[in-house]
N, C-alpha and C. Protein backbone atom coordinates (compact mmCIF):
# COMPACT_ATOMS: atom_id res chain seq x y z
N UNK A 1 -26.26 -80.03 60.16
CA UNK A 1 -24.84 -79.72 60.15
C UNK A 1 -24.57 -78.48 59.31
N UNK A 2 -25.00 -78.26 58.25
CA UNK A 2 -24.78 -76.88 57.24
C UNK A 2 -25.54 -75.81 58.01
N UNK A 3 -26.42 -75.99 58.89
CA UNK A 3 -27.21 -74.70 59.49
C UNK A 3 -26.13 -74.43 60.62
N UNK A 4 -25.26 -75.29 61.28
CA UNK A 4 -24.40 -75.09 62.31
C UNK A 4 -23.05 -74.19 61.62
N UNK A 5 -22.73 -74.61 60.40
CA UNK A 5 -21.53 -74.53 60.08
C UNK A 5 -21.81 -72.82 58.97
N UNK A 6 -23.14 -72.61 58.72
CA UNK A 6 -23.52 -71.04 58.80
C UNK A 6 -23.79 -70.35 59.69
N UNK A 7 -24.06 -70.81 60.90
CA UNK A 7 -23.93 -69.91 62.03
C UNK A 7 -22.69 -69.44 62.20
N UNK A 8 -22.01 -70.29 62.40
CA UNK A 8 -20.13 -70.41 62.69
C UNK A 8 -20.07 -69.30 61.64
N UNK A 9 -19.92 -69.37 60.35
CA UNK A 9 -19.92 -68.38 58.98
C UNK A 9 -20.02 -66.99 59.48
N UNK A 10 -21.21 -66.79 59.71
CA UNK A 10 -21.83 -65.68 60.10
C UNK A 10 -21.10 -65.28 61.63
N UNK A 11 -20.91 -65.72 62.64
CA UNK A 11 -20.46 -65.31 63.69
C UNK A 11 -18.96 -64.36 63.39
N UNK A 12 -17.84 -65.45 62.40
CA UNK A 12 -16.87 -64.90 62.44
C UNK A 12 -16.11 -63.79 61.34
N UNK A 13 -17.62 -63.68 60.63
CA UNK A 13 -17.63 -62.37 59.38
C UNK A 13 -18.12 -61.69 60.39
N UNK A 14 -19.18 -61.76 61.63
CA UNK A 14 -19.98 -60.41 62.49
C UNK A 14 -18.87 -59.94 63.30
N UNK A 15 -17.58 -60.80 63.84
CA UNK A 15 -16.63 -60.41 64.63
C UNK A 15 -15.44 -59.54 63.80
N UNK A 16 -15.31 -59.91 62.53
CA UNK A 16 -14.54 -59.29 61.98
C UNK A 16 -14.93 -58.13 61.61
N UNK A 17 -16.44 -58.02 61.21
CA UNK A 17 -17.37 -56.26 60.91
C UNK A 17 -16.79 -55.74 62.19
N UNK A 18 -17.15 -56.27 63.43
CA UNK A 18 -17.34 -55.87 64.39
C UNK A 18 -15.98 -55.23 65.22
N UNK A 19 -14.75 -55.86 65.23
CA UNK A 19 -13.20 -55.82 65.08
C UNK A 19 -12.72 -54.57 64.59
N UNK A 20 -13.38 -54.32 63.31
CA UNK A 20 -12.29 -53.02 62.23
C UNK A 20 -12.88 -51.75 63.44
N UNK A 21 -13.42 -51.04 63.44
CA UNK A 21 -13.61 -49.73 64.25
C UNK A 21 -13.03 -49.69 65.50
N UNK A 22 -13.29 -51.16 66.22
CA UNK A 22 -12.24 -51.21 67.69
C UNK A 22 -10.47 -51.52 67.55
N UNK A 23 -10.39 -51.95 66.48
CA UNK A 23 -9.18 -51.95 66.29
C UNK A 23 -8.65 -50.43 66.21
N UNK A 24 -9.14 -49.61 64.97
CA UNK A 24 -9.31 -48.39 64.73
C UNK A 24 -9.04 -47.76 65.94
N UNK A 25 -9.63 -47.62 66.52
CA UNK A 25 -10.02 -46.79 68.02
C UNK A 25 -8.67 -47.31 68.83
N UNK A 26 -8.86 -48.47 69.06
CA UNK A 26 -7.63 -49.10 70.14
C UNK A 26 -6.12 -48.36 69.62
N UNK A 27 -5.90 -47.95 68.26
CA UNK A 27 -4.94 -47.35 68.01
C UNK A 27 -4.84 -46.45 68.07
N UNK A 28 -5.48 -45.70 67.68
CA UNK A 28 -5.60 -43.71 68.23
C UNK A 28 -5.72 -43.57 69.52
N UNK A 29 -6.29 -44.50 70.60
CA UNK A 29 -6.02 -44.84 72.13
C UNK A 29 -4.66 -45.12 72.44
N UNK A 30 -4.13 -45.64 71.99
CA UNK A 30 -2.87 -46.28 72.19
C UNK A 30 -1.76 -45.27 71.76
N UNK A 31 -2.13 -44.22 70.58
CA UNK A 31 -1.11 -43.44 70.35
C UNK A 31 -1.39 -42.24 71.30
N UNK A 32 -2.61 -42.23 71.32
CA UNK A 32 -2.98 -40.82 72.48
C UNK A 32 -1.98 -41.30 74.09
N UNK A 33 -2.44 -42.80 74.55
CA UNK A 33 -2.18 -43.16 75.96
C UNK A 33 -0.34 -42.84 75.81
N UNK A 34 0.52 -43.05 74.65
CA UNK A 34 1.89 -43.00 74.51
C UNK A 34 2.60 -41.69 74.36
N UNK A 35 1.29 -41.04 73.77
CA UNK A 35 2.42 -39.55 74.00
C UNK A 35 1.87 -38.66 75.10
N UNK A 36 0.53 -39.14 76.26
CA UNK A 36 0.67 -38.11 77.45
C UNK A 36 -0.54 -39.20 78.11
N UNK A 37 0.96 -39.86 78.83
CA UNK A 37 -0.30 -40.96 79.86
C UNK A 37 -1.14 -40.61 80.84
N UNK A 38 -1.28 -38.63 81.18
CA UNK A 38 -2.25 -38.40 81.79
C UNK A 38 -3.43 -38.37 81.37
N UNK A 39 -3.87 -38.41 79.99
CA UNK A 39 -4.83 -39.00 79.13
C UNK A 39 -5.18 -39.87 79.10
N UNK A 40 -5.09 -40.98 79.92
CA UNK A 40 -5.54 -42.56 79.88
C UNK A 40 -7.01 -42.25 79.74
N UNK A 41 -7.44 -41.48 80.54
CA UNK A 41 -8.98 -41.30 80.26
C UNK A 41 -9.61 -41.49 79.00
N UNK A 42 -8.92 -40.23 78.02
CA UNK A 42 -9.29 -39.87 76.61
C UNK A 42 -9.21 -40.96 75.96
N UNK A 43 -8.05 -41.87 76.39
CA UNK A 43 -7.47 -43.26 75.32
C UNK A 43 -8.87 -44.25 75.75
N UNK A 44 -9.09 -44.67 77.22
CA UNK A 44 -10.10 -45.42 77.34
C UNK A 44 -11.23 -45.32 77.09
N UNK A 45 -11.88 -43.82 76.52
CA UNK A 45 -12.76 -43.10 76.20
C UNK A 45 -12.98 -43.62 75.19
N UNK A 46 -11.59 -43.34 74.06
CA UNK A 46 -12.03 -43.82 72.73
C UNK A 46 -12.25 -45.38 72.45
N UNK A 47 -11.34 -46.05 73.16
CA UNK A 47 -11.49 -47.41 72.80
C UNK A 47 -12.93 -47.61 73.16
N UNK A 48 -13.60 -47.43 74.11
CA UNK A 48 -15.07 -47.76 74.54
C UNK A 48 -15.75 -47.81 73.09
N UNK A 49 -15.85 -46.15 72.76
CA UNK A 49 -16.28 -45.80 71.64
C UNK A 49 -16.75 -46.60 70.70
N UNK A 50 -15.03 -47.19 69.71
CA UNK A 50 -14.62 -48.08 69.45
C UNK A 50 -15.81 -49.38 68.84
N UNK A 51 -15.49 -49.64 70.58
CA UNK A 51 -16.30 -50.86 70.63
C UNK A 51 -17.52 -51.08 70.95
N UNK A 52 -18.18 -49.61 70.99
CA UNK A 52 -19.76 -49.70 70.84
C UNK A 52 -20.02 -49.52 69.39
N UNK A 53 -19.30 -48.51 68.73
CA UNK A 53 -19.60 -48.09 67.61
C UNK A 53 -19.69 -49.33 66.95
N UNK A 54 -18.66 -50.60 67.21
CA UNK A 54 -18.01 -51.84 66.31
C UNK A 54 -19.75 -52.60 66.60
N UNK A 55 -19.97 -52.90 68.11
CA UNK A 55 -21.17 -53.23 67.85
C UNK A 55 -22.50 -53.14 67.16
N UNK A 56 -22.78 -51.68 67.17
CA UNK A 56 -23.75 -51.47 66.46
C UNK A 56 -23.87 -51.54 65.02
N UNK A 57 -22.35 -51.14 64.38
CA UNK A 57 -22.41 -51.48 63.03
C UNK A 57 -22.41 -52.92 62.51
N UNK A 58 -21.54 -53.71 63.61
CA UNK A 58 -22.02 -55.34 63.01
C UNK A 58 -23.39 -55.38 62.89
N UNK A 59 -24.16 -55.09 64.37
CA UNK A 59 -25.36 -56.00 64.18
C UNK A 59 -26.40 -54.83 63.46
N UNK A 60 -26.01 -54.04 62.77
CA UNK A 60 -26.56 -53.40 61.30
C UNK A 60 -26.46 -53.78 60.37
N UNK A 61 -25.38 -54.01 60.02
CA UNK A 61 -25.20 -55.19 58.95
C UNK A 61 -25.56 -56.15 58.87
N UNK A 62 -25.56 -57.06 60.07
CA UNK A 62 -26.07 -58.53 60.23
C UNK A 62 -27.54 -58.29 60.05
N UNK A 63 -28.37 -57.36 60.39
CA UNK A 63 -29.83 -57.23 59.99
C UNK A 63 -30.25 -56.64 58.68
N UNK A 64 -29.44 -55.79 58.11
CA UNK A 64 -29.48 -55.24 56.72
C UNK A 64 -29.20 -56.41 55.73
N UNK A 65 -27.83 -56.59 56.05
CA UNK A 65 -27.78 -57.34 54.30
C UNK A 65 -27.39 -58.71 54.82
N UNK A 66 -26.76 -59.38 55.90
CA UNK A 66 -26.11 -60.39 56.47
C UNK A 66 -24.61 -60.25 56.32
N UNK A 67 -23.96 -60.78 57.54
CA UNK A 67 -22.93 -60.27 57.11
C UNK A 67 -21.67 -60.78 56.22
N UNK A 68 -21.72 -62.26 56.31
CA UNK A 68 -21.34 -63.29 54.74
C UNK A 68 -21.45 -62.77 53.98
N UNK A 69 -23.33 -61.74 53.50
CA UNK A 69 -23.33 -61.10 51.73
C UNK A 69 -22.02 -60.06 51.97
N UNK A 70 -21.97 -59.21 53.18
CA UNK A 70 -21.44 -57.79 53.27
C UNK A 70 -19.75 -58.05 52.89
N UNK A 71 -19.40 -59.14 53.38
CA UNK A 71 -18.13 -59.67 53.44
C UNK A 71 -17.75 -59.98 51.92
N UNK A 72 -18.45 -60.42 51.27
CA UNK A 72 -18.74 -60.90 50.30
C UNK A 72 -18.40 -59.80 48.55
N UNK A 73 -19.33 -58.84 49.45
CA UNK A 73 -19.82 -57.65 48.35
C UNK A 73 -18.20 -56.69 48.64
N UNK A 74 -17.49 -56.83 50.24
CA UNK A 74 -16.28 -55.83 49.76
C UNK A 74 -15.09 -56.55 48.78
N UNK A 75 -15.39 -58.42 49.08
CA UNK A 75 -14.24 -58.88 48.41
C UNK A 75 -14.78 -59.14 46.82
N UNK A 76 -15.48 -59.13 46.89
CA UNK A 76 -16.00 -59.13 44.89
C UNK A 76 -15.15 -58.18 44.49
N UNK A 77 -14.73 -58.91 42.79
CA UNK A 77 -14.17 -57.84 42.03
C UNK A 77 -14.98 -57.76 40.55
N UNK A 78 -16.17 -57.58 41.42
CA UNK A 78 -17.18 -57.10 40.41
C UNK A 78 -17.53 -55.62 41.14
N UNK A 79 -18.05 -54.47 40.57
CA UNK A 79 -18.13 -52.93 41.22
C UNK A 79 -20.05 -52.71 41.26
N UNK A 80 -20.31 -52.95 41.74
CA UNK A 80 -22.07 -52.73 41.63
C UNK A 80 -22.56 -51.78 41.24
């Protein structure tokens, strides 16, 4: 049961690593697609981006440090 309930852990710290850059992106898409919607291209361009970039940096993290420690180490208010 604790090996299940760290997977779970880990899944939804890797979605949230994984989240910040596509979020990122989805908004500079979204402001690009609003001020000249013949750009949808450029906007869907970036969001892709986005969300490759979001991938690769989760599962960098998830192999570097894990991503619970990573989560961990931005909310400490200790400074390393």
């Amino acid at each position: 049961m604790r090996r299940l309930f760290d997977i779970f852990v880990e899944l939804i710290f890797w979605l949230a690593i994984f989240a910040s850059p596509l979020v990122f992106a989805a908004a500079i898409g979204l402001i690009i697609y609003i001020s000249h919607e013949e750009l949808k291209w450029l906007a869907i361009l970036i969001c892709s981006i986005g969300f490759l970039f979001g991938i690769f940096a989760a599962k960098r993290i998830r192999i570097k440090y894990g991503c619970a420690v990573d989560i961990r180490r931005l909310f400490s208010l200790e400074n390393d």
